[in-house]
N, C-alpha and C. Protein backbone atom coordinates (compact mmCIF):
# COMPACT_ATOMS: atom_id res chain seq x y z
N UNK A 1 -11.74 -13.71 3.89
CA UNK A 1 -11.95 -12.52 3.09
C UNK A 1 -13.45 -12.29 2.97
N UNK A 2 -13.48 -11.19 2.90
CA UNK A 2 -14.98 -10.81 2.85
C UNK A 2 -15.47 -9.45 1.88
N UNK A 3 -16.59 -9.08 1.61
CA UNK A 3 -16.65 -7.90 0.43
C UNK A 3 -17.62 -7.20 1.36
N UNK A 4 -18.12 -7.39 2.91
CA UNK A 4 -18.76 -6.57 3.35
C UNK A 4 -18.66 -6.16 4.50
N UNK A 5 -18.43 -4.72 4.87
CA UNK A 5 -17.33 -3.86 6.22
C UNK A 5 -18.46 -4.14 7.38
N UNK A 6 -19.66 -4.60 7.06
CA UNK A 6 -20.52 -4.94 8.18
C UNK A 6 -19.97 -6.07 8.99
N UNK A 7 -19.11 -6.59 8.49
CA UNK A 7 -18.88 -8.08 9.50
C UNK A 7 -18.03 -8.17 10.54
N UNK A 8 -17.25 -6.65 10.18
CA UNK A 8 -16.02 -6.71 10.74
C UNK A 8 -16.59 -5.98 12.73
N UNK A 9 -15.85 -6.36 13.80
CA UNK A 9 -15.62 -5.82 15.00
C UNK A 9 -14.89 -4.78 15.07
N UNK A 10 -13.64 -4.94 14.25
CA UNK A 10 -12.84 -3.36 14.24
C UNK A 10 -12.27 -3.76 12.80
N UNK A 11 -12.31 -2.50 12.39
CA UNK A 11 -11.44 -2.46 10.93
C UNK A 11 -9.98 -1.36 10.89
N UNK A 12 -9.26 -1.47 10.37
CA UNK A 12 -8.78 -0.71 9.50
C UNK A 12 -8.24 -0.73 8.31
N UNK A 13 -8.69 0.22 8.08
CA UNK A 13 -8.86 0.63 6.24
C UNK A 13 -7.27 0.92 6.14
N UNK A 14 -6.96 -0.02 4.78
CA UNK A 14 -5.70 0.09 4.32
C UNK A 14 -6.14 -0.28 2.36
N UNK A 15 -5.58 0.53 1.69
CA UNK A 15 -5.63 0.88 0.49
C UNK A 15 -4.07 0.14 -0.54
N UNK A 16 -3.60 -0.90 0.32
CA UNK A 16 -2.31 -1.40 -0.31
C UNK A 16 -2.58 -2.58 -1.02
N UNK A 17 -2.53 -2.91 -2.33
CA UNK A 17 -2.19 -4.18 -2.97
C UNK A 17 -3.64 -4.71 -3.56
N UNK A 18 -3.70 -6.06 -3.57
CA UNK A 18 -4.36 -6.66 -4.34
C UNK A 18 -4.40 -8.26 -3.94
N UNK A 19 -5.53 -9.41 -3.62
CA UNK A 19 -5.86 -10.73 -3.41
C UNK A 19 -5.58 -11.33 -4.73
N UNK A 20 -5.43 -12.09 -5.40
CA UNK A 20 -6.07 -12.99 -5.85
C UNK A 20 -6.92 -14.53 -5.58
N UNK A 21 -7.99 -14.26 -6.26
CA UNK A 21 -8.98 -15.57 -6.02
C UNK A 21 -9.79 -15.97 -6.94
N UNK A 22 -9.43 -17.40 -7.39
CA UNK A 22 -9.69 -17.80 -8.68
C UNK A 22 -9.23 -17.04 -9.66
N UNK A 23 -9.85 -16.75 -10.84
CA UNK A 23 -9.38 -15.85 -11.73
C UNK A 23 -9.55 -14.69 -11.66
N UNK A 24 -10.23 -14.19 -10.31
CA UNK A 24 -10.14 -12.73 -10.26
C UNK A 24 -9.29 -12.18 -9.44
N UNK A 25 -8.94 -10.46 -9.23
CA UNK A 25 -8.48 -9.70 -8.25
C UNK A 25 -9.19 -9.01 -7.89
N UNK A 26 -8.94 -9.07 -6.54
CA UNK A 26 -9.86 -7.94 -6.09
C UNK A 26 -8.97 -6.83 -5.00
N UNK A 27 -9.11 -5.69 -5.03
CA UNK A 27 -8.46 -4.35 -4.40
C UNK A 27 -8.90 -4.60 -2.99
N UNK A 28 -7.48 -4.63 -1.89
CA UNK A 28 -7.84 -5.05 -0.35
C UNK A 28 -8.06 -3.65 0.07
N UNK A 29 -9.13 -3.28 0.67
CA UNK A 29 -9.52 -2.14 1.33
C UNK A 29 -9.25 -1.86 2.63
N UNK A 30 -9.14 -3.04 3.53
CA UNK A 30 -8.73 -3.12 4.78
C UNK A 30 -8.54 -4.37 5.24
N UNK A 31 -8.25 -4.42 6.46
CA UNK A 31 -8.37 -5.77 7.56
C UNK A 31 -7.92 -5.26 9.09
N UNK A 32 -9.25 -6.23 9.24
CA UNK A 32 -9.65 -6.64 10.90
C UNK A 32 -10.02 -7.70 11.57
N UNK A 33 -11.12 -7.79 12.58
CA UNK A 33 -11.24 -8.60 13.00
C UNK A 33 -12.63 -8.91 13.08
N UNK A 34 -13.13 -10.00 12.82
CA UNK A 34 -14.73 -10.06 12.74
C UNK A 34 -15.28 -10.77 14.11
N UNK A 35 -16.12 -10.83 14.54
CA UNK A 35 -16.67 -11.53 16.44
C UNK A 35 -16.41 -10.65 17.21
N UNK A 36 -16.34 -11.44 18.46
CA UNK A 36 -16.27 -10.50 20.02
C UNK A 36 -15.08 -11.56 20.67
N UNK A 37 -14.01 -10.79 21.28
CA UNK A 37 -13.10 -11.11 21.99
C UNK A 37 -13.53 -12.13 22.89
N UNK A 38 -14.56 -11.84 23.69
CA UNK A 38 -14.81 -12.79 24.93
C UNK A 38 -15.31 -13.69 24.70
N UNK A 39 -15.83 -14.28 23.46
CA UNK A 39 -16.29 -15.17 23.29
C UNK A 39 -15.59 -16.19 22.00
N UNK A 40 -16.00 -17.44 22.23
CA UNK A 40 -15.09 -18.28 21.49
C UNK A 40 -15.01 -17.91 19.77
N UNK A 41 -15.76 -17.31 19.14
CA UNK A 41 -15.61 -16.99 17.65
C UNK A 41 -15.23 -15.65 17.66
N UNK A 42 -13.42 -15.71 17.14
CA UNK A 42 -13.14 -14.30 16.83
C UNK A 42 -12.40 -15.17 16.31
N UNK A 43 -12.46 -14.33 14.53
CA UNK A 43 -11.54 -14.30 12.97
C UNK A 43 -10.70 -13.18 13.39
N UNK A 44 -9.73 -13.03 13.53
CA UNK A 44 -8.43 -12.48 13.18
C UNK A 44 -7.85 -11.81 12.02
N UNK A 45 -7.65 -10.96 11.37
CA UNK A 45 -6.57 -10.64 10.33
C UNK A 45 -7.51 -10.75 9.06
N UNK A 46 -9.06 -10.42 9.52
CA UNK A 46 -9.82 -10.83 8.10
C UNK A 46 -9.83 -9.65 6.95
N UNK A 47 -10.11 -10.28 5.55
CA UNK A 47 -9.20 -8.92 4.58
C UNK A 47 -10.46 -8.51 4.24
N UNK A 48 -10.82 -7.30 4.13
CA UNK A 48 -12.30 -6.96 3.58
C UNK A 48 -11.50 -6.38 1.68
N UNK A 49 -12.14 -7.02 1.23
CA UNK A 49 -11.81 -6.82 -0.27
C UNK A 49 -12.91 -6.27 -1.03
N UNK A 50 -12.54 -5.68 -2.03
CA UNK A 50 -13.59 -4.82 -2.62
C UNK A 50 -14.21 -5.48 -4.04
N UNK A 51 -15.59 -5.58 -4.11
CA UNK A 51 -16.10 -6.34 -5.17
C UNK A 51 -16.58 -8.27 -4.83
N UNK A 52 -15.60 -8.45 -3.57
CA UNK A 52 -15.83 -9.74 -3.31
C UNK A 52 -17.39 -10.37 -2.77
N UNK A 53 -17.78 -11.31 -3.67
CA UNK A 53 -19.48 -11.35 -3.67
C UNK A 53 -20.01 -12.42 -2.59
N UNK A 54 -19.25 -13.34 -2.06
CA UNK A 54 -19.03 -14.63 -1.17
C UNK A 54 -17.84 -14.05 -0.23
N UNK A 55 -18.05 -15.05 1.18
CA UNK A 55 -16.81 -15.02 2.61
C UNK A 55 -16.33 -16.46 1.62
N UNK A 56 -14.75 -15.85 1.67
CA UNK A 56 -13.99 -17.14 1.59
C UNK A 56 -13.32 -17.13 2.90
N UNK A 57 -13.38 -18.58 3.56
CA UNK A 57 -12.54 -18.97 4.63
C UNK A 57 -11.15 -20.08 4.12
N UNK A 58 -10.12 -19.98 4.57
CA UNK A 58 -9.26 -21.03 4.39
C UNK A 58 -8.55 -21.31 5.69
N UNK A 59 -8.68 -22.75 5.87
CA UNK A 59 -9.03 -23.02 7.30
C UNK A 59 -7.23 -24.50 7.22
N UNK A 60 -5.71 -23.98 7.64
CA UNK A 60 -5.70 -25.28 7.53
C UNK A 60 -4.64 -25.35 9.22
């Protein structure tokens, strides 16, 4: 998750629902994908959330 649309490679903006993390919520604005295909670092399915001040990764 991330709070800034700069990171993303392609986005789309979707206006449905809500994260929670820690004790806050934050409003999901979209999700995409952050990197370059051809190369070994591409995030998948990343949620750009609104207000979120830190990238949380959860890696398992």
């Amino acid at each position: 998750m991330t709070g800034d649309p700069s990171k993303f490679s392609s986005l789309k903006l979707k206006h449905e629902g809500y994260v929670t993390y820690g004790d806050n919520k934050g409003n999901m604005l979209g999700c995409g994908n952050a990197g370059n295909y051809s190369s070994t670092t591409l995030i998948e399915n990343l949620l750009l959330v609104e207000g979120l001040k830190h990238n949380l990764l959860s890696i398992s």
